[in-house]
C-alpha atoms as a PDB file:
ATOM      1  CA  UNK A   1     -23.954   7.764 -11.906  1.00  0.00           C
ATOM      2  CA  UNK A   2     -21.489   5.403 -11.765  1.00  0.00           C
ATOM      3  CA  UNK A   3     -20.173   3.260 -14.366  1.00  0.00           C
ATOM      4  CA  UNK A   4     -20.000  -0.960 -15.276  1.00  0.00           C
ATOM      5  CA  UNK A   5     -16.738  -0.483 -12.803  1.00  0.00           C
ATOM      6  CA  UNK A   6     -18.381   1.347 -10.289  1.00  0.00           C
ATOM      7  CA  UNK A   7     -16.372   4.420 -11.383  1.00  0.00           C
ATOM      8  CA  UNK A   8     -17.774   8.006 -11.620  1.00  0.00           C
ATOM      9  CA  UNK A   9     -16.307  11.297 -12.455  1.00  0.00           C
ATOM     10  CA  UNK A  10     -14.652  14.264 -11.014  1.00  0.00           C
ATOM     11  CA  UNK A  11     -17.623  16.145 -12.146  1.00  0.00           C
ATOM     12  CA  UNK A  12     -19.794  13.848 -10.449  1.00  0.00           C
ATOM     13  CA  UNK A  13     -18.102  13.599  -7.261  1.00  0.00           C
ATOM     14  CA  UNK A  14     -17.996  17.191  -6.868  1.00  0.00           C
ATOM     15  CA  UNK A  15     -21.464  17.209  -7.018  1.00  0.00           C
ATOM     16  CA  UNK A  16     -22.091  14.645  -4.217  1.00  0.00           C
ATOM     17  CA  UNK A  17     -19.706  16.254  -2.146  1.00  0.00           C
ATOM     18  CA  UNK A  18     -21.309  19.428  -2.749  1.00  0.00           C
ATOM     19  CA  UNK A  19     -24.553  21.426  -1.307  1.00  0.00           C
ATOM     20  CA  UNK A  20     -27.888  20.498  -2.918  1.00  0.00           C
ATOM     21  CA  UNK A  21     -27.510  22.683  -6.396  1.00  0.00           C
ATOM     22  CA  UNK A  22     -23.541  23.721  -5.846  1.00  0.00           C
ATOM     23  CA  UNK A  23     -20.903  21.340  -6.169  1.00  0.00           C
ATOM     24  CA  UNK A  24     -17.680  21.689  -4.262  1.00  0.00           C
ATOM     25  CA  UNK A  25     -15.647  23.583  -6.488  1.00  0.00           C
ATOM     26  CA  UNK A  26     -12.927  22.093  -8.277  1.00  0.00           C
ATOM     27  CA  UNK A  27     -10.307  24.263  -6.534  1.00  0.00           C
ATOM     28  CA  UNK A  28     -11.033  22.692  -3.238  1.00  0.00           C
ATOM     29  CA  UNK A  29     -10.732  18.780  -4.473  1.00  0.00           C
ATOM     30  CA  UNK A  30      -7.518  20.138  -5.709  1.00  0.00           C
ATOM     31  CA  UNK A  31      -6.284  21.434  -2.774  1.00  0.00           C
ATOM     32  CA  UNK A  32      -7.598  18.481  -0.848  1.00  0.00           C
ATOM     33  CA  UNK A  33      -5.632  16.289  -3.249  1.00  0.00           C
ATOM     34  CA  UNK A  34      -2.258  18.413  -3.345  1.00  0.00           C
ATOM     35  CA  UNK A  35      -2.144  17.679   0.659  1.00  0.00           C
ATOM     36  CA  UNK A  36      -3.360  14.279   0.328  1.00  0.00           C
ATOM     37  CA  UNK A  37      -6.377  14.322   1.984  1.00  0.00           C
ATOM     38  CA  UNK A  38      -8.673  13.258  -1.221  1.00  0.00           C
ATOM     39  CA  UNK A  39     -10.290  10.187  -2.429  1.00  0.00           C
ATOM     40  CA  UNK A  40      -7.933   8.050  -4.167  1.00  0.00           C
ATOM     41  CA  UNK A  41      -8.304   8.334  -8.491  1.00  0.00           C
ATOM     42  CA  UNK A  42      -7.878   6.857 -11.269  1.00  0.00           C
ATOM     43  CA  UNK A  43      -5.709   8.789 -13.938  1.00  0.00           C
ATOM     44  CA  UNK A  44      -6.702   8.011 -17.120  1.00  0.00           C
ATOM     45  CA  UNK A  45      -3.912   8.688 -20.019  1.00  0.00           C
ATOM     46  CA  UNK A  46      -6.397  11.284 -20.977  1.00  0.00           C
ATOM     47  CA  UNK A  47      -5.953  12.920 -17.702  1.00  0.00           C
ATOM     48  CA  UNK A  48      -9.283  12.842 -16.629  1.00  0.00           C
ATOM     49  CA  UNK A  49      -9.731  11.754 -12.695  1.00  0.00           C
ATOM     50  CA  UNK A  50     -12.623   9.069 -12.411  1.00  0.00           C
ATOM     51  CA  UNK A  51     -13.120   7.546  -8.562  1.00  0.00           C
ATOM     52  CA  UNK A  52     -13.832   4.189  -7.656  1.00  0.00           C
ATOM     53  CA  UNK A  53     -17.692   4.649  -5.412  1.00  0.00           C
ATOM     54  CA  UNK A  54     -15.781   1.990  -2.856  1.00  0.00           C
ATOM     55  CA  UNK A  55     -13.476   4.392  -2.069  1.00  0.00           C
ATOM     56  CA  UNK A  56     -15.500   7.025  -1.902  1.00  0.00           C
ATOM     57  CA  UNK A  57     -17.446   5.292   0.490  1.00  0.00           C
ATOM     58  CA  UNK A  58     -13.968   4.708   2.471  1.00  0.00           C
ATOM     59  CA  UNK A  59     -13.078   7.177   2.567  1.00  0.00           C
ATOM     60  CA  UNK A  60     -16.012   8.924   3.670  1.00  0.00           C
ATOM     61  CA  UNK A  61     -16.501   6.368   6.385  1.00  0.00           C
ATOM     62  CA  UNK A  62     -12.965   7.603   7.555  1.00  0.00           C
ATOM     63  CA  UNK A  63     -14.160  11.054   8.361  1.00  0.00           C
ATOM     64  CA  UNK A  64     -16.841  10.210  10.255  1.00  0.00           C
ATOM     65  CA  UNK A  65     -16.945  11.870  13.612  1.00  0.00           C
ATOM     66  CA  UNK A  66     -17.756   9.828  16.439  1.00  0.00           C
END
């Protein structure tokens, strides 16, 4: 659920990128992200990832096949 911001979580993104009941594991968003090919983040000084849901949605939209 996303935030005031409209930000949500790694944890939470993995889950709507996921299967119903499995979320896409962690080691694939890394991978994804390590080649560039993930949803931009926000780093907090923390280090936790959160996501804006307008990007998401970009991005997303992006891989769309036509």
């Amino acid at each position: 659920m996303a935030n005031a911001y409209g930000l949500i979580s790694l944890d939470e993104l993995l889950v709507e990128l996921g299967e119903p009941g499995k979320p896409l594991p962690r080691s694939t968003f890394f991978r994804w992200k390590s080649r560039g090919k993930a949803p931009k983040s926000i780093k907090y000084p923390s280090g936790e990832l959160r996501f804006r849901t307008t990007e998401i949605e970009r991005w997303l939209k992006a891989r769309e096949q036509k």
